[in-house]
Protein backbone atom coordinates (compact mmCIF):
# COMPACT_ATOMS: atom_id res chain seq x y z
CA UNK A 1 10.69 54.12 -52.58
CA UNK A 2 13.32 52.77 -54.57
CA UNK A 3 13.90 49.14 -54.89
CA UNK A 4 16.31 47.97 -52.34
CA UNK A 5 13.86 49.65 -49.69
CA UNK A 6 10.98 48.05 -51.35
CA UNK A 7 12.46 44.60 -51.17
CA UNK A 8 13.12 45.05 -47.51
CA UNK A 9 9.76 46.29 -46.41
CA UNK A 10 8.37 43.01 -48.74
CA UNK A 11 10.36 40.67 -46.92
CA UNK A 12 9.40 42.46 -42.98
CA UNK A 13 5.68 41.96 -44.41
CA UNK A 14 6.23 38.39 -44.89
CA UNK A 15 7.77 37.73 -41.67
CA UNK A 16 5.39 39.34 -39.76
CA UNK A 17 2.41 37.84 -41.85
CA UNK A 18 4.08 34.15 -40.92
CA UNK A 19 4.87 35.44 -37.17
CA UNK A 20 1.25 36.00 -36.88
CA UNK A 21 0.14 33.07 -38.68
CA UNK A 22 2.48 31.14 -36.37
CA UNK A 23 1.29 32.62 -33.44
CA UNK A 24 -2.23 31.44 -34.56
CA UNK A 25 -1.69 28.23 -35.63
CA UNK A 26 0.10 27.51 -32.10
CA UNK A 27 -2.05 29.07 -30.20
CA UNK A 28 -5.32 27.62 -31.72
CA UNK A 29 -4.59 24.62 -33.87
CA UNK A 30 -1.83 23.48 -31.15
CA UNK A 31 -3.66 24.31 -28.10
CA UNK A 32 -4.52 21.04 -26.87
CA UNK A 33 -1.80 18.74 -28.64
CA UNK A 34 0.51 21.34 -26.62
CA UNK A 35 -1.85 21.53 -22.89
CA UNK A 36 -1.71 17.88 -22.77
CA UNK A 37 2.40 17.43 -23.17
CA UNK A 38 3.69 15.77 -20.05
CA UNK A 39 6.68 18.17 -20.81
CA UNK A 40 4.42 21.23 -20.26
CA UNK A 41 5.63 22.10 -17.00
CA UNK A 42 3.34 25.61 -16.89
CA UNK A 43 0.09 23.95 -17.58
CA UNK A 44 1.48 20.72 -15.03
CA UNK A 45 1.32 23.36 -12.63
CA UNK A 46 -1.53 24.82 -13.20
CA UNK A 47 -3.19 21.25 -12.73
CA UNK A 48 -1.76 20.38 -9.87
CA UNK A 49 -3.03 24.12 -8.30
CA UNK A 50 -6.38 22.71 -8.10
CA UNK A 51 -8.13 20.39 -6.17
CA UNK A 52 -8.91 17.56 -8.34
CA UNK A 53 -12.17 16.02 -8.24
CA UNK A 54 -12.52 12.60 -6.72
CA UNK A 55 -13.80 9.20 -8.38
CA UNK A 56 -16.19 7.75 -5.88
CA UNK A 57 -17.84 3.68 -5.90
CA UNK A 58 -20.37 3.43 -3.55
CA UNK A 59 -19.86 6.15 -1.45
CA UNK A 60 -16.21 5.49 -0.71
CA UNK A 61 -13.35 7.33 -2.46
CA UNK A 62 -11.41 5.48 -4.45
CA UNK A 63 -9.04 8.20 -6.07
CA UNK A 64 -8.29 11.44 -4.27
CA UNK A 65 -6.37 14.60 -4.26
CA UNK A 66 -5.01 15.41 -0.67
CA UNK A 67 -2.57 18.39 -0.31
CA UNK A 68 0.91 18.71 -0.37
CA UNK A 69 3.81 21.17 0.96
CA UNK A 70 5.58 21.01 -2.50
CA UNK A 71 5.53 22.95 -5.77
CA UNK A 72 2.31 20.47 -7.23
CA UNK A 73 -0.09 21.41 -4.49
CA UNK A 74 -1.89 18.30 -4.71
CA UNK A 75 -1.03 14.70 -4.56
CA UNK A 76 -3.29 11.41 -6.52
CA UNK A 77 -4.22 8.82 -4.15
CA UNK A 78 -5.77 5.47 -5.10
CA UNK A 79 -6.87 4.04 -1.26
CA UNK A 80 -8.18 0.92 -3.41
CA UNK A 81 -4.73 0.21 -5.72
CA UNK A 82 -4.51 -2.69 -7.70
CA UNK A 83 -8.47 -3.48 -6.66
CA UNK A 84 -9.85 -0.62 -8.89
CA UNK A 85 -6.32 0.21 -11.03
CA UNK A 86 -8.35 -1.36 -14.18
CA UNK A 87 -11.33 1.28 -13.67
CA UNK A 88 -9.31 4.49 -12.34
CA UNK A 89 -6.07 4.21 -14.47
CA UNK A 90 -4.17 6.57 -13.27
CA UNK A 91 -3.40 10.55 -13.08
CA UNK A 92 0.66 11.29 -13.29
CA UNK A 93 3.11 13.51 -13.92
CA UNK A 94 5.29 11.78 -16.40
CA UNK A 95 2.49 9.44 -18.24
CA UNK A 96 -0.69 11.42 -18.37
CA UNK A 97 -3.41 9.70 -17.33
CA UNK A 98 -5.94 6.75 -18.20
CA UNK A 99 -8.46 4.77 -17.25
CA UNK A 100 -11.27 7.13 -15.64
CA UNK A 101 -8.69 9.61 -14.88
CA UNK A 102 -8.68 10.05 -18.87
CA UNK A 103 -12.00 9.74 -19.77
CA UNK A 104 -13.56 12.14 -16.71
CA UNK A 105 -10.57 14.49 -17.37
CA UNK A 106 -12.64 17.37 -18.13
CA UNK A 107 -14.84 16.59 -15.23
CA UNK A 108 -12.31 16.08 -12.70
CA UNK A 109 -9.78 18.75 -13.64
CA UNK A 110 -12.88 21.67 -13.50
CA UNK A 111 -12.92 22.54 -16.88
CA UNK A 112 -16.01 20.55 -18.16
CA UNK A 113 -18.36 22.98 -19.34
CA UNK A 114 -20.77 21.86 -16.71
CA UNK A 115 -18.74 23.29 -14.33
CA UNK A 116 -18.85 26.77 -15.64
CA UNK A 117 -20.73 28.57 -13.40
CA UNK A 118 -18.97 27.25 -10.96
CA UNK A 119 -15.80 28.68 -11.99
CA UNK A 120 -17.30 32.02 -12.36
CA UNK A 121 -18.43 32.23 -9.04
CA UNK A 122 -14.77 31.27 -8.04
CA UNK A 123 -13.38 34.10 -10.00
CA UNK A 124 -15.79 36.73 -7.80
CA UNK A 125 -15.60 34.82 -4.13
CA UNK A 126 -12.16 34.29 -4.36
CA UNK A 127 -12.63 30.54 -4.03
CA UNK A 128 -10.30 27.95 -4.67
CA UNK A 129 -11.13 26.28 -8.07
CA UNK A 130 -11.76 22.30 -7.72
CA UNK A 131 -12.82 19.58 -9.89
CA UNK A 132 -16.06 17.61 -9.90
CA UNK A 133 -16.14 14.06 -9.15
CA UNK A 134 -17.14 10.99 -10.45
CA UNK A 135 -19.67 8.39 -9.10
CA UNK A 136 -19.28 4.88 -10.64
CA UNK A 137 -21.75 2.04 -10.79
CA UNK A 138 -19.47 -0.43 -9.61
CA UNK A 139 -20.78 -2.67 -6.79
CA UNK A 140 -17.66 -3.23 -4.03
CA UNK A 141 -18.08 -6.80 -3.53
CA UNK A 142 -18.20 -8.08 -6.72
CA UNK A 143 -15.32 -6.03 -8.10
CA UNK A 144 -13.15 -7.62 -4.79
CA UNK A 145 -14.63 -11.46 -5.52
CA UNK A 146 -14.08 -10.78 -9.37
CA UNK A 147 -10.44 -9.52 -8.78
CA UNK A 148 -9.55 -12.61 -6.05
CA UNK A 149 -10.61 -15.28 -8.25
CA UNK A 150 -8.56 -13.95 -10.91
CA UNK A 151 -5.66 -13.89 -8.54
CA UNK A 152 -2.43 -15.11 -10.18
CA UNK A 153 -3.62 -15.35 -14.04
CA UNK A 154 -4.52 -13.08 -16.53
CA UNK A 155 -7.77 -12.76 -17.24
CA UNK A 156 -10.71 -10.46 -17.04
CA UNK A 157 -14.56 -10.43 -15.40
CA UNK A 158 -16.86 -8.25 -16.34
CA UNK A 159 -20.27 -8.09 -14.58
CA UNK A 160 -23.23 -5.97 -16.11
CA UNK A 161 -26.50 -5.26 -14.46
CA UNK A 162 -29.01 -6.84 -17.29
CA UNK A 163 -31.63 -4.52 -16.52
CA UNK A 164 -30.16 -0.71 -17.02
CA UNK A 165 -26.27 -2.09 -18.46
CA UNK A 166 -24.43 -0.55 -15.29
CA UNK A 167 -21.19 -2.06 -15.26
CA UNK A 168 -21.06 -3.48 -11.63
CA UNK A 169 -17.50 -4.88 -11.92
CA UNK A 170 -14.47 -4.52 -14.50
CA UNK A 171 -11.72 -6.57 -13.34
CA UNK A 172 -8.19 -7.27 -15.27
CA UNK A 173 -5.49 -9.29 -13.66
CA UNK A 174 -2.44 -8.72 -13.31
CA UNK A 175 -3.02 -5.55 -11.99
CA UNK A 176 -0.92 -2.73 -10.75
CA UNK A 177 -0.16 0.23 -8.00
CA UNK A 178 -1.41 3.59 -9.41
CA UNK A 179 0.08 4.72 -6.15
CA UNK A 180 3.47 4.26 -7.40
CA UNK A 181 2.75 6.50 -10.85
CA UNK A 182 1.02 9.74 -9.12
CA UNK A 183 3.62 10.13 -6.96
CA UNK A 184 5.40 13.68 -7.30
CA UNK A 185 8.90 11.90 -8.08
CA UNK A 186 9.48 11.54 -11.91
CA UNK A 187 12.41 9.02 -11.02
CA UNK A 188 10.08 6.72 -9.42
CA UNK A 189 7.74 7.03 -11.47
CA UNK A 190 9.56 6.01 -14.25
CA UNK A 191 11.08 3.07 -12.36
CA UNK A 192 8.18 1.61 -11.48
CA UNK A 193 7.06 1.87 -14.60
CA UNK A 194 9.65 0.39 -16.78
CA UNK A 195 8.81 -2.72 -13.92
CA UNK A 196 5.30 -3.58 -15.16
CA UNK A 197 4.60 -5.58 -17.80
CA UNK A 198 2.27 -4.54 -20.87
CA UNK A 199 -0.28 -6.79 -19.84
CA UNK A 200 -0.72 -5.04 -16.32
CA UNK A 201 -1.43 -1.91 -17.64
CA UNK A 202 -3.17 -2.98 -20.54
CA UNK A 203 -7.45 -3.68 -19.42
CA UNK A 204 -8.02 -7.33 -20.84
CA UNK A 205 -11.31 -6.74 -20.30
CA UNK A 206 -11.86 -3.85 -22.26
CA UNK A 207 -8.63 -3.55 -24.68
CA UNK A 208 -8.21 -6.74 -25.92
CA UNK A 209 -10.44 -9.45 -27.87
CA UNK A 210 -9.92 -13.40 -27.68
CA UNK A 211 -11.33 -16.36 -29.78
CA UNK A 212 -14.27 -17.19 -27.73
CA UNK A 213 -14.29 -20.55 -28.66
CA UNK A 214 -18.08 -22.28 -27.42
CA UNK A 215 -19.80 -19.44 -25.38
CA UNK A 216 -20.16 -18.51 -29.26
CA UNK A 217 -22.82 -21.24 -29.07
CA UNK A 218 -25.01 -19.09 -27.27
CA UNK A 219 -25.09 -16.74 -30.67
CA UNK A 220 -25.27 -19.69 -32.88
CA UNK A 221 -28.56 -20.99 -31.10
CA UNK A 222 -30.44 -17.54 -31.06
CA UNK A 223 -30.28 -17.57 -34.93
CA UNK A 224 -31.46 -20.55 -34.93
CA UNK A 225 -34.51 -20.87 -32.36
CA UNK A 226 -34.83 -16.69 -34.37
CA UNK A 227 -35.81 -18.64 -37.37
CA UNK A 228 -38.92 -20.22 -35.86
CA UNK A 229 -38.02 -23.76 -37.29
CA UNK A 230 -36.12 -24.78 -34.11
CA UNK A 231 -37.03 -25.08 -30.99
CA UNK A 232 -34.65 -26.35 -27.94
CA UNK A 233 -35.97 -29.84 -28.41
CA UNK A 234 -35.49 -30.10 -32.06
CA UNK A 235 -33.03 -32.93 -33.32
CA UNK A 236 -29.55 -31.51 -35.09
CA UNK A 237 -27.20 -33.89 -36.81
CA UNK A 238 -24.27 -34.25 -34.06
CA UNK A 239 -21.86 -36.88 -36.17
CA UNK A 240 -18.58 -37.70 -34.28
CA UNK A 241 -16.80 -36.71 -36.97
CA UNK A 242 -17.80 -33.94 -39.21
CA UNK A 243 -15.25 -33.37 -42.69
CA UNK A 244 -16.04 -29.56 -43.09
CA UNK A 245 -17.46 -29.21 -46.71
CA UNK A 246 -14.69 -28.77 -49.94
CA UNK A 247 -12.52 -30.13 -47.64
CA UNK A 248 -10.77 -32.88 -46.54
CA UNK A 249 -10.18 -31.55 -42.91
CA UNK A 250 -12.22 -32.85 -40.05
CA UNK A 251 -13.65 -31.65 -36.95
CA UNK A 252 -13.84 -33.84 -33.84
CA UNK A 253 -15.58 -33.05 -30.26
CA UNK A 254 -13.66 -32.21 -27.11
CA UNK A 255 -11.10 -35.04 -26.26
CA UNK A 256 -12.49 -36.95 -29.72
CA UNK A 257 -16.01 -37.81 -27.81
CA UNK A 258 -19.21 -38.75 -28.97
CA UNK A 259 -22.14 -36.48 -28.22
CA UNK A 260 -24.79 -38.88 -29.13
CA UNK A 261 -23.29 -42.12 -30.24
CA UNK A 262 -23.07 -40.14 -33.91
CA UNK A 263 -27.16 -39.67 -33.67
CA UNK A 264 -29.35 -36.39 -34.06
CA UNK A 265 -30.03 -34.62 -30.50
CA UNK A 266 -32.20 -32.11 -29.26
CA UNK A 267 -30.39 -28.69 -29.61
CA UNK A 268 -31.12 -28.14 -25.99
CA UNK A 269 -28.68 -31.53 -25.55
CA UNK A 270 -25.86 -30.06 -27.67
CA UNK A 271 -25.33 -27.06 -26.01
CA UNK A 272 -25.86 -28.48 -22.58
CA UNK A 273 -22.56 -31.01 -23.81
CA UNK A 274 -21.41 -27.91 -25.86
CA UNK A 275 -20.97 -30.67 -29.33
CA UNK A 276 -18.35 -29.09 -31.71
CA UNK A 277 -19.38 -30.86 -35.13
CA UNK A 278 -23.63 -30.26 -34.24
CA UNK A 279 -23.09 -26.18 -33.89
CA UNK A 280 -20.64 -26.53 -36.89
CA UNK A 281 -23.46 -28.33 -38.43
CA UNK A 282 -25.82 -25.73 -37.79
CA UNK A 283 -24.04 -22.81 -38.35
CA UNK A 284 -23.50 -24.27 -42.12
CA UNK A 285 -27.51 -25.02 -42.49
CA UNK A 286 -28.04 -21.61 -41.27
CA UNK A 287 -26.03 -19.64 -43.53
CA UNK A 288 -23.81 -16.62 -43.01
CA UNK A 289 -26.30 -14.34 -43.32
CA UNK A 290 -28.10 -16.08 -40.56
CA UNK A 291 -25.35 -15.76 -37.96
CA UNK A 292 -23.43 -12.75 -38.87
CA UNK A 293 -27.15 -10.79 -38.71
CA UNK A 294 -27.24 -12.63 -35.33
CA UNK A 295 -23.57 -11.53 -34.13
CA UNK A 296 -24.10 -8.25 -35.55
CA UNK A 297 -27.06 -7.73 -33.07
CA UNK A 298 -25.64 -8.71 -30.39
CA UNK A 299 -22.45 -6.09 -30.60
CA UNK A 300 -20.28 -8.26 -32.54
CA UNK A 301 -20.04 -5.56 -35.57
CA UNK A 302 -16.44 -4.89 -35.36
CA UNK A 303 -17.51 -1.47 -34.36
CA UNK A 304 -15.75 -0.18 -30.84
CA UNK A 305 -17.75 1.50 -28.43
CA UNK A 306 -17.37 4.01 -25.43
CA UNK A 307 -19.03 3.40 -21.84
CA UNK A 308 -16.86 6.07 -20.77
CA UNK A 309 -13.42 3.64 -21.42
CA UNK A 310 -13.13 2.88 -24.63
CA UNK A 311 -14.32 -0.26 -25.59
CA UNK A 312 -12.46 -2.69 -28.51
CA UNK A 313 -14.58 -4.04 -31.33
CA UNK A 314 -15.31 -7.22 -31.37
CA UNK A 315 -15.78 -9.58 -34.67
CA UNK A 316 -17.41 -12.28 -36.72
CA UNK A 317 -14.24 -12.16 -39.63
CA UNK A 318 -14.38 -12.84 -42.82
CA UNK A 319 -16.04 -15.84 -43.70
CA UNK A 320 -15.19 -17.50 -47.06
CA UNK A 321 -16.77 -20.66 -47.41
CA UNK A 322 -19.01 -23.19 -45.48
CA UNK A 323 -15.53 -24.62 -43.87
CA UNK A 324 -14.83 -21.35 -42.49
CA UNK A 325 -18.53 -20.72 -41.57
CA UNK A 326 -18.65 -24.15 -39.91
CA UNK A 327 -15.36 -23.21 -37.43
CA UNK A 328 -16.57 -19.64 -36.89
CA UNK A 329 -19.89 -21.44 -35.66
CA UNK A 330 -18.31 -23.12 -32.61
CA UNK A 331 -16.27 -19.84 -31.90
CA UNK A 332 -12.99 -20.28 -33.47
CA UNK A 333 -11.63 -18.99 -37.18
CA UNK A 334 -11.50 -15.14 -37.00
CA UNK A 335 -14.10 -14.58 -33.80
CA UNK A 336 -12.56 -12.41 -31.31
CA UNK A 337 -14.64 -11.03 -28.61
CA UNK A 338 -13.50 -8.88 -25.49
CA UNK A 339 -14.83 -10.04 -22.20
CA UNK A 340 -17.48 -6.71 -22.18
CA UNK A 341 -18.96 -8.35 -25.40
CA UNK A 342 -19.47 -11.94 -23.80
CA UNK A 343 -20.90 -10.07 -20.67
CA UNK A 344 -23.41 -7.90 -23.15
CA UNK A 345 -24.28 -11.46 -24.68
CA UNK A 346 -25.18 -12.75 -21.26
CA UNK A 347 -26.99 -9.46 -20.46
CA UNK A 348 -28.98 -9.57 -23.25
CA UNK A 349 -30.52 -13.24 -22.50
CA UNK A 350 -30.92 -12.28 -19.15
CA UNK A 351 -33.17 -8.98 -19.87
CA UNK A 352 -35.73 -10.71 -22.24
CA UNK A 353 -33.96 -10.19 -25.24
CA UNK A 354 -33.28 -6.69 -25.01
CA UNK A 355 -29.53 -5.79 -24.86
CA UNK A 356 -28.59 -2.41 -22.63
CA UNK A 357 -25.62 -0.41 -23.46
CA UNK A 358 -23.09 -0.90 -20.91
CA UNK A 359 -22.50 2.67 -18.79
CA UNK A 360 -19.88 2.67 -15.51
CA UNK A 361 -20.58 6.28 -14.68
CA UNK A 362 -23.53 6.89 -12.56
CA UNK A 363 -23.48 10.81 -12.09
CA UNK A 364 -21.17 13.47 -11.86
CA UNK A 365 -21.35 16.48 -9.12
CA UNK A 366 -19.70 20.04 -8.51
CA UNK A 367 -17.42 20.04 -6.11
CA UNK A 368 -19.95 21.20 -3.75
CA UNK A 369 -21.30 17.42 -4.52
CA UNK A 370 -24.27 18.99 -6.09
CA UNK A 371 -25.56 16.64 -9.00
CA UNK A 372 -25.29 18.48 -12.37
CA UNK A 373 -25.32 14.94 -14.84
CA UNK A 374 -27.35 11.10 -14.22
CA UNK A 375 -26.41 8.45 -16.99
CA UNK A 376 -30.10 7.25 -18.16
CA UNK A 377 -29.87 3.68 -19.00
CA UNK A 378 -30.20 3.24 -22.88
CA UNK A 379 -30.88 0.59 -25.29
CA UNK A 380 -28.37 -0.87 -27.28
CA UNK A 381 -30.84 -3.18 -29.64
CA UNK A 382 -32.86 -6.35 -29.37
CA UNK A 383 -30.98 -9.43 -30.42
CA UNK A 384 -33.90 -12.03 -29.91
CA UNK A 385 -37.23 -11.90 -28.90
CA UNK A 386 -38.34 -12.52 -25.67
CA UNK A 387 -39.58 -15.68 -26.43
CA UNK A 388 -36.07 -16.82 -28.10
CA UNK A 389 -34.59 -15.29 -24.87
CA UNK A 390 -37.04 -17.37 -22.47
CA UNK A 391 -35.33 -20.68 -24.97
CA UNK A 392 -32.29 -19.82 -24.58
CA UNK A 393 -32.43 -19.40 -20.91
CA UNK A 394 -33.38 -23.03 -20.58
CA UNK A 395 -30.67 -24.23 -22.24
CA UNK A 396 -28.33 -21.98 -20.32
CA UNK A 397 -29.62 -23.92 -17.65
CA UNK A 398 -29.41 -27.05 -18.59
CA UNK A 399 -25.54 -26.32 -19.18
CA UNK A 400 -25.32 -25.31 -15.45
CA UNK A 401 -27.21 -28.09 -14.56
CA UNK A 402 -26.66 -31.14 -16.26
CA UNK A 403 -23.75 -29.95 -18.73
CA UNK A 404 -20.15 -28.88 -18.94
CA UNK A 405 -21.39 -25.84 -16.42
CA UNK A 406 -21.58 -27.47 -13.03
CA UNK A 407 -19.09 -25.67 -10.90
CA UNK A 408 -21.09 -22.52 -11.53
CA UNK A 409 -24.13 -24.30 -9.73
CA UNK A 410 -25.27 -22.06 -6.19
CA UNK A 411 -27.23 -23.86 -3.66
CA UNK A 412 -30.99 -22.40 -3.79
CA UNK A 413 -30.70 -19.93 -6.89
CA UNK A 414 -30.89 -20.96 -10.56
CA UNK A 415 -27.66 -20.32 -12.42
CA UNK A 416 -27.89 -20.30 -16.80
CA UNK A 417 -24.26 -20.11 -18.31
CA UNK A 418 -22.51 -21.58 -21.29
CA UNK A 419 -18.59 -22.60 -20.96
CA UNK A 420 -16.24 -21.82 -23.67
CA UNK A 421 -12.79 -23.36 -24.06
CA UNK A 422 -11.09 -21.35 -26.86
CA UNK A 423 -7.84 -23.15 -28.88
CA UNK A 424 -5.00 -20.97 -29.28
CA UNK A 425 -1.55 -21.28 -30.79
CA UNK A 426 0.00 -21.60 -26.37
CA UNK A 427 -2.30 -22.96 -24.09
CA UNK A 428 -6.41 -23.26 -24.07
CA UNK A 429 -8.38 -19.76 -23.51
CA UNK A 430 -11.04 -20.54 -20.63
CA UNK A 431 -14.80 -18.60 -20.45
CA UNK A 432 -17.71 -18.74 -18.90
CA UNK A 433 -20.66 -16.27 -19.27
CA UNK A 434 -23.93 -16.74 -17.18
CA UNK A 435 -26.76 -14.78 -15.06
CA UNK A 436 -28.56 -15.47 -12.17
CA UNK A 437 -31.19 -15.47 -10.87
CA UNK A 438 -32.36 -17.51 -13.55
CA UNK A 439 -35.79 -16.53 -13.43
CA UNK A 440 -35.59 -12.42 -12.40
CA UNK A 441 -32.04 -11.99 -13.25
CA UNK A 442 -30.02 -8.90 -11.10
CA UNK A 443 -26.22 -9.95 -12.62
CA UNK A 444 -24.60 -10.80 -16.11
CA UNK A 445 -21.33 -12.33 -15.95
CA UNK A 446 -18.30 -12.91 -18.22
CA UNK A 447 -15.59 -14.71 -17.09
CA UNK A 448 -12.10 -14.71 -18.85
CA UNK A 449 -8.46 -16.48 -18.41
CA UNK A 450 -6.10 -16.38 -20.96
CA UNK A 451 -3.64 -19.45 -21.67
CA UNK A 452 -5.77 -21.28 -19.01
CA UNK A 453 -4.61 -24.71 -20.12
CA UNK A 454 -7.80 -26.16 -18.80
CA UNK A 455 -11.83 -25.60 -19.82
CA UNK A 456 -14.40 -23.43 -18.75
CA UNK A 457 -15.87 -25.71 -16.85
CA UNK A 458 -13.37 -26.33 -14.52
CA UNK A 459 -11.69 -22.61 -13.95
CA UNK A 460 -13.86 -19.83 -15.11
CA UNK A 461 -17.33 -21.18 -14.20
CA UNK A 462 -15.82 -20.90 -10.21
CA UNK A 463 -15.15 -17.86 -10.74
CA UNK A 464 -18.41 -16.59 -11.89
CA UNK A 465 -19.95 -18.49 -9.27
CA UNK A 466 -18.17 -16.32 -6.40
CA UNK A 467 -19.12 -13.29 -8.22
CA UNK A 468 -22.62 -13.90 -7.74
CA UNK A 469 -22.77 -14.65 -5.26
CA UNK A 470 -21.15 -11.88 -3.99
CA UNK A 471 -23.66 -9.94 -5.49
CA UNK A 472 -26.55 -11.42 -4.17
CA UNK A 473 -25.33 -11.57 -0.83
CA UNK A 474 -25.27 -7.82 -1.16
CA UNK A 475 -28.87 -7.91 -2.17
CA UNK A 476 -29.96 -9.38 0.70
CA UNK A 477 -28.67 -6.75 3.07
């Protein structure tokens, strides 16, 4: 072969060797980046040629597939809308999906690998392939009195079973149609998009953390009754005016009010009164170590979580001095929780200490609504002991009762809670977390409202209120 030839048949070689490698790299290092394009009209298509499985809360469906006499075969319905939008997301054919819809995908489209078999057997019988559904934990009535209270702000509740972590409602206001982006008309779709703002698609009770501002208090007083040299009855310095140390800058209580006439109280009496300079106080006689360990136990590790959504991590901050350490202490500086992390603080008081991993998935089921998966509740840690827990409890209840926690008071049950009013650079954040019944609790509770301009006392602790007792009216069918 002489060397012109030689040359040639070099060169073919190469082209073929990076055809092949190209081939590969698409079809195996690409695959997914390239199934998932919205501009994938083949594997849209394919989709949309099979049932897809149905996301069900308490027996009811609240996302469906129905057929069609167009070229997707199936149509997304959401019978609940803006109610459950924050859970479901939505499944569409110009924005993907999110929400459940995202996180169940596999589930829901029939490719999980639990669903196999199944799709063997529909290769033999000729059956139509389908999609499993989902079964969530959410209870009805407390997602509707979560998402009606909320009505008009934005804001987020989150209510957690304290016994097992199911997620019995996950609300975020201002919501949205997923109607309106599962339709089969891209036009629309994008319309109605382009419509809604980024904080009604975005799930503020999930996706976003806020300074929590005095339901930090809660944290602050576990390390401290953890140490065994407090008790709720033990006197803290509660000056009217603390100067946070190396500093000349001073911090003052709620409207510049005395908690005690400048006088020690019982810790029990602070929190019920929720005194700024005594939890600075104590947060800077505790130490860092002392309530970051504590924070850190209770979820606040800046580490995110899934329960299927994706869950934000939430954070103590950096902490330079005793200044800093004193702010951080009453829930300000660099805190920043999201509403699921106040809940889990709640939850954990409630359940003796012990904190649950929040789940919202109860089981999953072929499409013959055979059960192939159960979520088994599962321990996230143990914050406090249960005597620390039993402590904290009665001061939670003193708040509620005598404190700052009043409108969160329900004729014939015992409500514990803790109020947070958080300062931001607009208008005052507003939270309240609590649990009732006091003494067997069934419900955890965060309430959040952002830009509130007013405490927790006076918006957020309503709204918890409702909530439970929505849920225990439920109970007692």
């Amino acid at each position: 072969m002489n060397a012109p030839l030689r040359k040639v048949a070099i060169s073919i070689l190469v082209l073929f060797t990076l055809l092949i490698i190209n081939v590969n790299y698409i079809q195996v290092v690409r695959s997914d980046e390239l199934r998932e394009n919205t501009a994938n009209t083949r594997q849209l298509t394919e989709e949309y040629s099979r049932e897809r499985g149905s996301i069900v809360v308490a027996g009811t469906e609240i996302a469906l597939s129905t057929p069609t006499d167009d070229r997707l075969k199936y149509l997304r319905q959401y019978p609940g809308a803006e109610l459950y939008a924050p859970v479901t997301g939505y499944y569409s054919v110009v924005y993907n999906s999110s929400g459940i819809e995202r996180a169940e995908n596999g589930l829901l489209a029939g490719s999980d690998p639990r669903l196999t078999l199944r799709r063997i057997a529909d290769l033999f019988t000729g059956r139509d392939p389908a999609g499993g559904n989902v079964e969530l934990t959410l209870d009805p009535a407390v997602q509707q009195a979560a998402m009606t209270g909320l009505e008009g702000v934005t804001g987020a509740v989150v209510a957690l079973d304290p016994s097992t972590g199911a997620v019995l409602g996950l609300a975020s206001t201002p919501s949205y149609d997923p109607n309106q982006l599962s339709s089969h008309d891209p036009a629309a779709i994008r319309a109605y998009r382009e419509s809604l703002s980024d904080d009604q698609v975005t799930n503020q009770a999930i996706s976003q953390r806020y300074a929590p501002g005095s339901i930090f208090k809660v944290v602050v007083s576990a390390a401290a009754l953890a140490t065994g040299d407090y008790t709720p009855e033990t006197p803290i310095p509660a000056p009217d005016v603390l100067t946070l140390p190396g500093t000349s800058t001073t911090m003052e209580n709620f409207d510049g009010e005395s908690c005690n006439g400048g006088a020690d109280q019982p810790l029990i009496d602070a929190l019920t009164i929720s005194c700024n300079t005594a939890f600075a106080q104590l947060g800077i006689d505790l130490g860092e170590d002392a309530v970051r360990d504590m924070a850190e136990a209770f979820g606040i590790d800046d580490e995110p979580f899934k329960m299927p959504l994706p869950v934000a991590a939430s954070k103590l901050g950096d902490i330079e001095n005793d200044a800093q350490l004193g702010i951080s202490s009453i829930g300000q500086q660099d805190v920043q929780l999201t509403p699921m992390q106040a809940a889990m603080i709640a939850s954990a008081v409630a359940n003796d200490g012990t904190l649950m991993k929040p789940y919202l998935v109860s089981q999953v089921q072929a499409p013959d609504l055979t059960v192939i998966d159960k979520t088994d509740p599962e321990e996230f840690g143990q914050p406090v002991s249960e005597d620390v827990a039993g402590q904290l409890t009665e001061m939670m209840l003193s708040v509620v009762e005598n404190g700052s926690g009043r409108r969160a008071q329900i004729d014939g049950v015992q409500v514990a809670g803790k109020t947070g009013t958080a300062e931001n650079s607009g208008e005052d954040h507003s939270w309240f977390i609590g649990f009732a019944p006091a003494d067997d609790p069934t419900i955890a509770v965060a309430v959040f409202i952002r830009n509130a301009g007013r405490t927790g006392g006076d918006i957020s602790a309503p709204i918890a209120r409702s909530v439970i007792e929505a849920h225990l009216a439920g109970q007692g069918d």
